[in-house]
C-alpha atoms as a PDB file:
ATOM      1  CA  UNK A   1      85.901  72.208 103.566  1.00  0.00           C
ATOM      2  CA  UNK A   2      88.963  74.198 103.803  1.00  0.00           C
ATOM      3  CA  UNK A   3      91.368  76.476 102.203  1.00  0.00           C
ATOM      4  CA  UNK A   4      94.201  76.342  99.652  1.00  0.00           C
ATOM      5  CA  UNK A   5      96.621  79.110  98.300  1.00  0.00           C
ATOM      6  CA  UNK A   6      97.374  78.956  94.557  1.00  0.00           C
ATOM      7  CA  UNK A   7     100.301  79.515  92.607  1.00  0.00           C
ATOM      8  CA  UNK A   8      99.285  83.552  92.237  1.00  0.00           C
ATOM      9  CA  UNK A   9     100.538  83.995  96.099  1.00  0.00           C
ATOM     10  CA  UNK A  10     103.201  86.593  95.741  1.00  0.00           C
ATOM     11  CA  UNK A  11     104.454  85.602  99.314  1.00  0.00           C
ATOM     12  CA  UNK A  12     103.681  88.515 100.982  1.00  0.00           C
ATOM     13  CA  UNK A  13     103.114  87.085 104.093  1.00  0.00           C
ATOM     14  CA  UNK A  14     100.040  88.736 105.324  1.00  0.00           C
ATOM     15  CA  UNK A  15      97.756  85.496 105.467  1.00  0.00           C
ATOM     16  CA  UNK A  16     100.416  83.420 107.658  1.00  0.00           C
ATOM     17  CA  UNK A  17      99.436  86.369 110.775  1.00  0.00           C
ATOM     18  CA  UNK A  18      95.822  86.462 110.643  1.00  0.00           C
ATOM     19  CA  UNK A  19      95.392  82.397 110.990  1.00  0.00           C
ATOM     20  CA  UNK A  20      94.364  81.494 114.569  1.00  0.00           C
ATOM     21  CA  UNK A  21      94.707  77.967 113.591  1.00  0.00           C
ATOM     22  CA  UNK A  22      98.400  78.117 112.402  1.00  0.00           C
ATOM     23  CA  UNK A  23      97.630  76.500 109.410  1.00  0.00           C
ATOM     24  CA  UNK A  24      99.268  78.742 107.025  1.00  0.00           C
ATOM     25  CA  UNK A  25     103.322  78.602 106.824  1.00  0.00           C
ATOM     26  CA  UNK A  26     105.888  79.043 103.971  1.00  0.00           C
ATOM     27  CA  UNK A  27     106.232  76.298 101.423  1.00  0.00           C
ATOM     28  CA  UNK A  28     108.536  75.551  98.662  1.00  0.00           C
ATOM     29  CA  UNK A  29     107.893  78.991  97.069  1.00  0.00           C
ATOM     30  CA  UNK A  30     104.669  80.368  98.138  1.00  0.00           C
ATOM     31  CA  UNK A  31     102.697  80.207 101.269  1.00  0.00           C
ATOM     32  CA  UNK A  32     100.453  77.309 102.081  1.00  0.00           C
ATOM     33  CA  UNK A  33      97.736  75.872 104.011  1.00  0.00           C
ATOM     34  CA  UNK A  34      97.760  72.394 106.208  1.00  0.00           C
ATOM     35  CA  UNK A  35      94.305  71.815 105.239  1.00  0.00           C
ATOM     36  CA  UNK A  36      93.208  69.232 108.727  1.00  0.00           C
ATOM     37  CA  UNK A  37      94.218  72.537 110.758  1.00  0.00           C
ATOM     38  CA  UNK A  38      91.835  75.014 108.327  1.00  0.00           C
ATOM     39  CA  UNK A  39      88.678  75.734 109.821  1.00  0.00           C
ATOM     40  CA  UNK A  40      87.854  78.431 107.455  1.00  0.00           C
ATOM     41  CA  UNK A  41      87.803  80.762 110.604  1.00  0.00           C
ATOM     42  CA  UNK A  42      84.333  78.963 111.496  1.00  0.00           C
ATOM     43  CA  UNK A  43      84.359  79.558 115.144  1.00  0.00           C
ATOM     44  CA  UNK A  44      84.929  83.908 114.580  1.00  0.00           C
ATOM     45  CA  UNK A  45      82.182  85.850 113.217  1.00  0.00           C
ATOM     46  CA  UNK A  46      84.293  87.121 110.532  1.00  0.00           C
ATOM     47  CA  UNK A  47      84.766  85.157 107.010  1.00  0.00           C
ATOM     48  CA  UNK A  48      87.697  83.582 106.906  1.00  0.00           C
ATOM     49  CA  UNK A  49      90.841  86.078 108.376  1.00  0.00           C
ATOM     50  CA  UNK A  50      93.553  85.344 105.800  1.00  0.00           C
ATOM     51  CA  UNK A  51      91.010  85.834 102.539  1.00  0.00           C
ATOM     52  CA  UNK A  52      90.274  89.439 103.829  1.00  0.00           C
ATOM     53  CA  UNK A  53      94.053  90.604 104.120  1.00  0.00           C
ATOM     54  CA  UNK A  54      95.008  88.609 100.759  1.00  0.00           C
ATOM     55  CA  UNK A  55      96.457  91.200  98.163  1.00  0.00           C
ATOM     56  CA  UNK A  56      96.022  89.067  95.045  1.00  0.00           C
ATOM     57  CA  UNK A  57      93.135  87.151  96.039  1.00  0.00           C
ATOM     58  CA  UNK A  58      94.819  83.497  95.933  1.00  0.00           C
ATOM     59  CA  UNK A  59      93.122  81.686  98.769  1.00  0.00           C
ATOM     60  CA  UNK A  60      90.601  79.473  97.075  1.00  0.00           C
ATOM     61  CA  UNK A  61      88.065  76.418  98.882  1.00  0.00           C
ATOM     62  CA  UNK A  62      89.704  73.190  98.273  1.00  0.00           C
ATOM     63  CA  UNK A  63      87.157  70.590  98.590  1.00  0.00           C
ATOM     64  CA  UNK A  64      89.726  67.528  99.221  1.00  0.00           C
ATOM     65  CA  UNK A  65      91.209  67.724 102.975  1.00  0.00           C
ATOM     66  CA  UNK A  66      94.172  66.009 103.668  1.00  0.00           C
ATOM     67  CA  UNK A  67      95.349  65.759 107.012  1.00  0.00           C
END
């Protein structure tokens, strides 16, 4: 399963720097995440990175991955 950020992202950026995957970039007008790249941070003992520095708590579990 992997990640998606909603339409409540106020583009603050923080999320884009904490994924090791570089799945996270700057869409039309809010960040976003290439869901085949999102490993939900599986392989750190943390939870996933960009959840925890989310401000507005907009990163949700998508369960369709497209690649």
């Amino acid at each position: 399963m992997a990640l998606k950020i909603n339409k409540e992202c106020i583009s603050c950026g923080a999320c884009e720097f904490e994924c090791p995957n570089s799945a996270i970039f700057y869409g039309e007008d809010h960040y976003e995440i290439i869901s085949g790249k999102c490993t939900e941070c599986a392989e750190s003992d943390y939870n996933s990175k960009c959840t925890s520095v989310c401000p507005v708590d907009c990163i949700v579990k998508c369960s369709i991955v497209h690649s």
